[in-house]
C-alpha atoms as a PDB file:
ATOM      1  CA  UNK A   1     141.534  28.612  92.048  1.00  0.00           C
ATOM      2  CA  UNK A   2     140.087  31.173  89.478  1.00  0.00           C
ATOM      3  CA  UNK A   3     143.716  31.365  87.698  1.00  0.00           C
ATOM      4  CA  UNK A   4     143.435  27.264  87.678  1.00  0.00           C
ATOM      5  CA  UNK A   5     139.593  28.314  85.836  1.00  0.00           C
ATOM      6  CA  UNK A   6     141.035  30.602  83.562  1.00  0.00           C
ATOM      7  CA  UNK A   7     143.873  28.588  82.386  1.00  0.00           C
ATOM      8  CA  UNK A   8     141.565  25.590  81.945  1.00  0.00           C
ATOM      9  CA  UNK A   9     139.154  28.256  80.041  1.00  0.00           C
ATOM     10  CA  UNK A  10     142.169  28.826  77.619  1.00  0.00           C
ATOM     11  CA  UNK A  11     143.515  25.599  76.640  1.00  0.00           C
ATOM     12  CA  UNK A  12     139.918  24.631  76.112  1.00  0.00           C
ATOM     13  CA  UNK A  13     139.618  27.826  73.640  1.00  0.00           C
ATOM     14  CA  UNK A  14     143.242  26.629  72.348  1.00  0.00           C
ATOM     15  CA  UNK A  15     141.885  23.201  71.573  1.00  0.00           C
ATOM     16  CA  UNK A  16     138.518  24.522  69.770  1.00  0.00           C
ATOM     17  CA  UNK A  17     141.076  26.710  67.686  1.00  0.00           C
ATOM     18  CA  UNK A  18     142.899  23.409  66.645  1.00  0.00           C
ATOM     19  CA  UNK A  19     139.995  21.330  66.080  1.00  0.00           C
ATOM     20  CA  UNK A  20     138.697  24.650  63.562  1.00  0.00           C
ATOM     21  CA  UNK A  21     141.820  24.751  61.772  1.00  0.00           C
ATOM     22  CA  UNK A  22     142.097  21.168  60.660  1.00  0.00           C
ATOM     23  CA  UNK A  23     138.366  19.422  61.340  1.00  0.00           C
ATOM     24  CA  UNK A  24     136.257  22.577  60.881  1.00  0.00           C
ATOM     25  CA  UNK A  25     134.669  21.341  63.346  1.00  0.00           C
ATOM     26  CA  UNK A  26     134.034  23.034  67.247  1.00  0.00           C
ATOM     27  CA  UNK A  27     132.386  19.742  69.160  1.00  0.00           C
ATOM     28  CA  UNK A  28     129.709  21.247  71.533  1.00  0.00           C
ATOM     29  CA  UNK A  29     130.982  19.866  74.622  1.00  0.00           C
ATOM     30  CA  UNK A  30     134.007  21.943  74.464  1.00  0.00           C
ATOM     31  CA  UNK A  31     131.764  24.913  73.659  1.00  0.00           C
ATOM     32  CA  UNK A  32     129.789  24.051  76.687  1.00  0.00           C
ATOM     33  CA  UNK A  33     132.972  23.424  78.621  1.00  0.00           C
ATOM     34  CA  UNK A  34     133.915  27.019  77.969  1.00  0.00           C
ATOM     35  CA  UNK A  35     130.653  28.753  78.481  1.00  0.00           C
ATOM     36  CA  UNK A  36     130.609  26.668  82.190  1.00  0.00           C
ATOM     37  CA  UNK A  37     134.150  27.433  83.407  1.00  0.00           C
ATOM     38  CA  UNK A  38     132.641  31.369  83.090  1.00  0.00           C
ATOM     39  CA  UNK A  39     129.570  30.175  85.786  1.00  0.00           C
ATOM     40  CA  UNK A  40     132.600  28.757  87.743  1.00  0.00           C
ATOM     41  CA  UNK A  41     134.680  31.624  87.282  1.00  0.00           C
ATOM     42  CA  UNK A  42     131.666  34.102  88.419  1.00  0.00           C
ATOM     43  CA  UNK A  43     131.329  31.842  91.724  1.00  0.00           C
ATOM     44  CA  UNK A  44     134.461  32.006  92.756  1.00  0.00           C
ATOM     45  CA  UNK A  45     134.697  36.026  92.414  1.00  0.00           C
ATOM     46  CA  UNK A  46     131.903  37.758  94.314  1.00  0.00           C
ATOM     47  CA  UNK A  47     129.802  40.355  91.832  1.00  0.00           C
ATOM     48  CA  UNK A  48     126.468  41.323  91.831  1.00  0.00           C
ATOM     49  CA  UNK A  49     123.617  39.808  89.895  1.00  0.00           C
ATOM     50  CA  UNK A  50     123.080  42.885  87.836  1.00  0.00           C
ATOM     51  CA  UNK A  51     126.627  42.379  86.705  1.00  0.00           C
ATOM     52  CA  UNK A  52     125.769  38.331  86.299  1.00  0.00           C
ATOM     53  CA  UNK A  53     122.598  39.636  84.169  1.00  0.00           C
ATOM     54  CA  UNK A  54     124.833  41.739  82.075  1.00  0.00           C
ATOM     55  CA  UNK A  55     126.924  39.116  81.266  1.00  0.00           C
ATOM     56  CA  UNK A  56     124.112  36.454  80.329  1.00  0.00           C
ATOM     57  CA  UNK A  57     122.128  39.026  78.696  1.00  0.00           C
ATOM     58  CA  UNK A  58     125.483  39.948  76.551  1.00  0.00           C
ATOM     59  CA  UNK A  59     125.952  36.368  75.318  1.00  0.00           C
ATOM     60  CA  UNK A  60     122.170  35.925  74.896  1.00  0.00           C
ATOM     61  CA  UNK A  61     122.520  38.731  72.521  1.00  0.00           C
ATOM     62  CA  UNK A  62     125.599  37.740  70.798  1.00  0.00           C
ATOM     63  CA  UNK A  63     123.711  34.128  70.336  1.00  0.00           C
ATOM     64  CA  UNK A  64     121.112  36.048  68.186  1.00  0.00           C
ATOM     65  CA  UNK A  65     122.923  38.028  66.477  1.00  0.00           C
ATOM     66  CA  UNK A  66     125.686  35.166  65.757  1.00  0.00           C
ATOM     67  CA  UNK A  67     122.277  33.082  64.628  1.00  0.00           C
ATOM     68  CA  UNK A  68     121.362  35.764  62.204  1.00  0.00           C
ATOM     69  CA  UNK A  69     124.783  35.822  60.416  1.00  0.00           C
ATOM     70  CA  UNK A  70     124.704  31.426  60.607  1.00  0.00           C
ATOM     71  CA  UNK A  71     121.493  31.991  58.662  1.00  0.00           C
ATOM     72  CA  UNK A  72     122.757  34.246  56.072  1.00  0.00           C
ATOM     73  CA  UNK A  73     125.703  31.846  55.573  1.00  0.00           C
ATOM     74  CA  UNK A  74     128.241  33.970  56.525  1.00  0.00           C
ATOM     75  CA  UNK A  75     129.581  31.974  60.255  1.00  0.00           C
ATOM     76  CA  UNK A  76     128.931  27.961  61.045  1.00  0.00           C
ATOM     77  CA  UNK A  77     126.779  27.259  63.546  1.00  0.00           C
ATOM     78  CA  UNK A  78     129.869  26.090  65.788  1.00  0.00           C
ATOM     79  CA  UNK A  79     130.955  29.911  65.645  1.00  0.00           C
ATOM     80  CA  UNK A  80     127.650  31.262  67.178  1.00  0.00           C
ATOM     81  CA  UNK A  81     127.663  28.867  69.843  1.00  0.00           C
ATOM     82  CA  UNK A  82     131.266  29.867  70.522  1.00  0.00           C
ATOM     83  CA  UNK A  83     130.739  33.500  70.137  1.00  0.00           C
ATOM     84  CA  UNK A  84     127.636  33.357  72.408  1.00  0.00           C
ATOM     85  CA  UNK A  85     130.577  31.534  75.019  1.00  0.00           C
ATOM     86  CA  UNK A  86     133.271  34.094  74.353  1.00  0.00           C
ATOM     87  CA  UNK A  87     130.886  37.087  75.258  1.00  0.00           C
ATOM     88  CA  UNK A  88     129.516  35.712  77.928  1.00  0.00           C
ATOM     89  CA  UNK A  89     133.189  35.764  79.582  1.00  0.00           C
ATOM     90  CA  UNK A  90     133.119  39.412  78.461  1.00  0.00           C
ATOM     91  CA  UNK A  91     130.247  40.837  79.707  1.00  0.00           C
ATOM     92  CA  UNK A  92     129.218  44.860  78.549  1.00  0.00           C
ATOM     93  CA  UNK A  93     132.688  45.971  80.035  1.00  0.00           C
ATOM     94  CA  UNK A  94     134.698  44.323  77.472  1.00  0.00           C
ATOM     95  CA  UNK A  95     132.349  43.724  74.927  1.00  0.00           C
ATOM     96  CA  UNK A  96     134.162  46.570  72.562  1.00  0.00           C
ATOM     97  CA  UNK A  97     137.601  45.149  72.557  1.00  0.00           C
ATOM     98  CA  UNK A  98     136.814  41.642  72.225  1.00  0.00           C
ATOM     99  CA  UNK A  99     134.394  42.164  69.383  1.00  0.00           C
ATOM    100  CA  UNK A 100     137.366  44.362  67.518  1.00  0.00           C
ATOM    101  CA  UNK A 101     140.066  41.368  68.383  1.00  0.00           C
ATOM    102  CA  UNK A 102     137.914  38.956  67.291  1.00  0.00           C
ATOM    103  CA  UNK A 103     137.216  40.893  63.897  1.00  0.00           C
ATOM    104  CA  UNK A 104     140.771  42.010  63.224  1.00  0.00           C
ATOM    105  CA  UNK A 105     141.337  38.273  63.891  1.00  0.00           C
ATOM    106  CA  UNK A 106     138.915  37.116  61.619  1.00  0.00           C
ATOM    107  CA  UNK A 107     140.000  39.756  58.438  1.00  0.00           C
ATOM    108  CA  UNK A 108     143.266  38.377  59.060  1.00  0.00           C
ATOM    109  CA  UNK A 109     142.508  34.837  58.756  1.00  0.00           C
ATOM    110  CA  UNK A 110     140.612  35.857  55.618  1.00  0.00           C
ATOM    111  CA  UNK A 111     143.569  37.390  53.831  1.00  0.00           C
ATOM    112  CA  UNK A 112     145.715  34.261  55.374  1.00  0.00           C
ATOM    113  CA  UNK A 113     142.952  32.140  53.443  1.00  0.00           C
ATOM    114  CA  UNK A 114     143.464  33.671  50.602  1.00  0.00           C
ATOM    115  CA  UNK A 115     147.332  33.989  50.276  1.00  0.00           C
ATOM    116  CA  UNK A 116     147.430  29.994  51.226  1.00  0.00           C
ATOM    117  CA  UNK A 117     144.966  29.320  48.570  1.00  0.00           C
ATOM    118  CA  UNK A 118     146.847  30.861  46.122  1.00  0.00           C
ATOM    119  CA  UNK A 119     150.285  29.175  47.429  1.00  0.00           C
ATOM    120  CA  UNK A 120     149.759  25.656  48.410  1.00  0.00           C
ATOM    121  CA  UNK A 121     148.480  25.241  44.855  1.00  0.00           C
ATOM    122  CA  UNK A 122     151.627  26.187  43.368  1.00  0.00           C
ATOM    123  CA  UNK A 123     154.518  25.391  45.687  1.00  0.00           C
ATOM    124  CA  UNK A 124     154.552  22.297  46.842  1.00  0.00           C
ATOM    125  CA  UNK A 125     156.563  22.665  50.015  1.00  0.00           C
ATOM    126  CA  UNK A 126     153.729  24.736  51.390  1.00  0.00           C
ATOM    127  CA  UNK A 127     151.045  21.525  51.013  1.00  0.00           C
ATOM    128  CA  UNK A 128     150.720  21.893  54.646  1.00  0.00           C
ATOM    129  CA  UNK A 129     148.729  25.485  54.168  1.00  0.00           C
ATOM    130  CA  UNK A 130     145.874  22.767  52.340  1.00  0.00           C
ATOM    131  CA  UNK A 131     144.201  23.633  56.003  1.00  0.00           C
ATOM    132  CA  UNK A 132     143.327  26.723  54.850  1.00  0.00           C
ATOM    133  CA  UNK A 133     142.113  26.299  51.435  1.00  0.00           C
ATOM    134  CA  UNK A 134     139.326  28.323  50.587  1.00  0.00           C
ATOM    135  CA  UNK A 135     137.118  25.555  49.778  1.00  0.00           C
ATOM    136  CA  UNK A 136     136.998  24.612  53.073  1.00  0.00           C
ATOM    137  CA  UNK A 137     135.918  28.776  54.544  1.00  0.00           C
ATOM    138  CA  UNK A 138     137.349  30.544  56.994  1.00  0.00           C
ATOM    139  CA  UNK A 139     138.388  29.118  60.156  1.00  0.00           C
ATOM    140  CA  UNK A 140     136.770  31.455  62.553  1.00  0.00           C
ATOM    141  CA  UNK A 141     137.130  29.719  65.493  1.00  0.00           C
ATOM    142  CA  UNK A 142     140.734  30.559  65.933  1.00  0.00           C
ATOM    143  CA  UNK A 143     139.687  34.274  65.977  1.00  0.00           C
ATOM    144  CA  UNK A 144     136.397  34.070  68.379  1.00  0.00           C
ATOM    145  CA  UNK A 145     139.055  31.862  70.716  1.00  0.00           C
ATOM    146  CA  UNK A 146     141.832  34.720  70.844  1.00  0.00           C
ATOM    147  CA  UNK A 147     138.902  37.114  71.123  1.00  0.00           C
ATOM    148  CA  UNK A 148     138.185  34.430  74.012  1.00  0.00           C
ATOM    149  CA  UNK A 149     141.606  34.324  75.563  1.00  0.00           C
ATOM    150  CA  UNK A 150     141.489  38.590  76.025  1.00  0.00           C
ATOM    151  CA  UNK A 151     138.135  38.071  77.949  1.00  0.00           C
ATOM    152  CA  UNK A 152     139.257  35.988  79.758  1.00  0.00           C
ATOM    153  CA  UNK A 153     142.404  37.039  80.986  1.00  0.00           C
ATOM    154  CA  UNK A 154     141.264  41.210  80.507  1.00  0.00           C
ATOM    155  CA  UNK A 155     139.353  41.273  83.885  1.00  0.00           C
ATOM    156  CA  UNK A 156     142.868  40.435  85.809  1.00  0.00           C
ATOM    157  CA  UNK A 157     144.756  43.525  84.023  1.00  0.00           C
ATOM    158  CA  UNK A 158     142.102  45.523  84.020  1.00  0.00           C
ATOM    159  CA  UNK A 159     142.593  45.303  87.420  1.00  0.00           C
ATOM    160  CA  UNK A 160     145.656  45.640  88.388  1.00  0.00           C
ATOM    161  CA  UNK A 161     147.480  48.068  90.024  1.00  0.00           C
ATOM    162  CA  UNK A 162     149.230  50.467  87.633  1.00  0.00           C
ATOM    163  CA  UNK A 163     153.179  50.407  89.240  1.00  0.00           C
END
């Protein structure tokens, strides 16, 4: 049951990734979606509510911080709500390598948005890289939901047995 969570987890994360690419747009119900397949994940595996607390407190924490950067202009407001999601799946343990995935994800989405810009303007068998123009910012949805996919899918590798 928690691989049939975790699946559903990632083609939800796979779908907000679309819907950023083309819409620029992450609908809140599939934020929420995410962010309540974690409560259903942490039923179905038994931890303790300190580790629970660490977890909400994490994404609590990532909310403001996210919120902070939305006010400065620099993320959408879909993003924070998503990022507050994604690290609420990681929790302190993997807080570290899902905040460097989803950065090295995000610089190279930058540099992809500014290559595209620069091509799709000039070549036009590349008018299908318009869905990255520059105009239109950085799609960092796509980054937050590969940072979201490693949380998600971590835990189970993290544990396993080393052969």
């Amino acid at each position: 049951m928690l691989y049939s969570v975790k699946l559903a987890t990632c083609l939800v994360l796979a779908s907000l990734a679309f819907s950023d690419l083309f819409s620029r747009r992450l609908p809140n119900r599939a934020v929420l979606v995410v962010a309540g397949l974690y409560f259903v994940a942490a039923a179905l595996v038994p931890i303790s509510v300190t580790v629970f607390l660490g977890h909400v407190g994490l994404a609590a924490a990532a909310f403001a911080v996210a919120v902070l950067l939305f006010r400065f202009g620099w993320i959408a407001g879909g993003d924070a709500k998503l990022a507050a999601a994604i690290f609420l799946w990681a929790g302190p343990p993997l807080a570290a390598p899902v905040f460097v995935i989803v950065s090295v994800c995000g610089l190279i989405l930058g540099l992809a948005v500014i290559a595209a810009d620069a091509l799709y303007r000039r070549i036009d068998a590349l008018r299908w890289l318009a869905c990255l123009s520059r105009a239109r910012g950085v799609p960092y949805g796509i980054a937050l939901a590969l940072g979201g996919g490693a949380a998600v899918w971590a835990p189970l590798a993290h544990s396993a047995p080393l052969l």
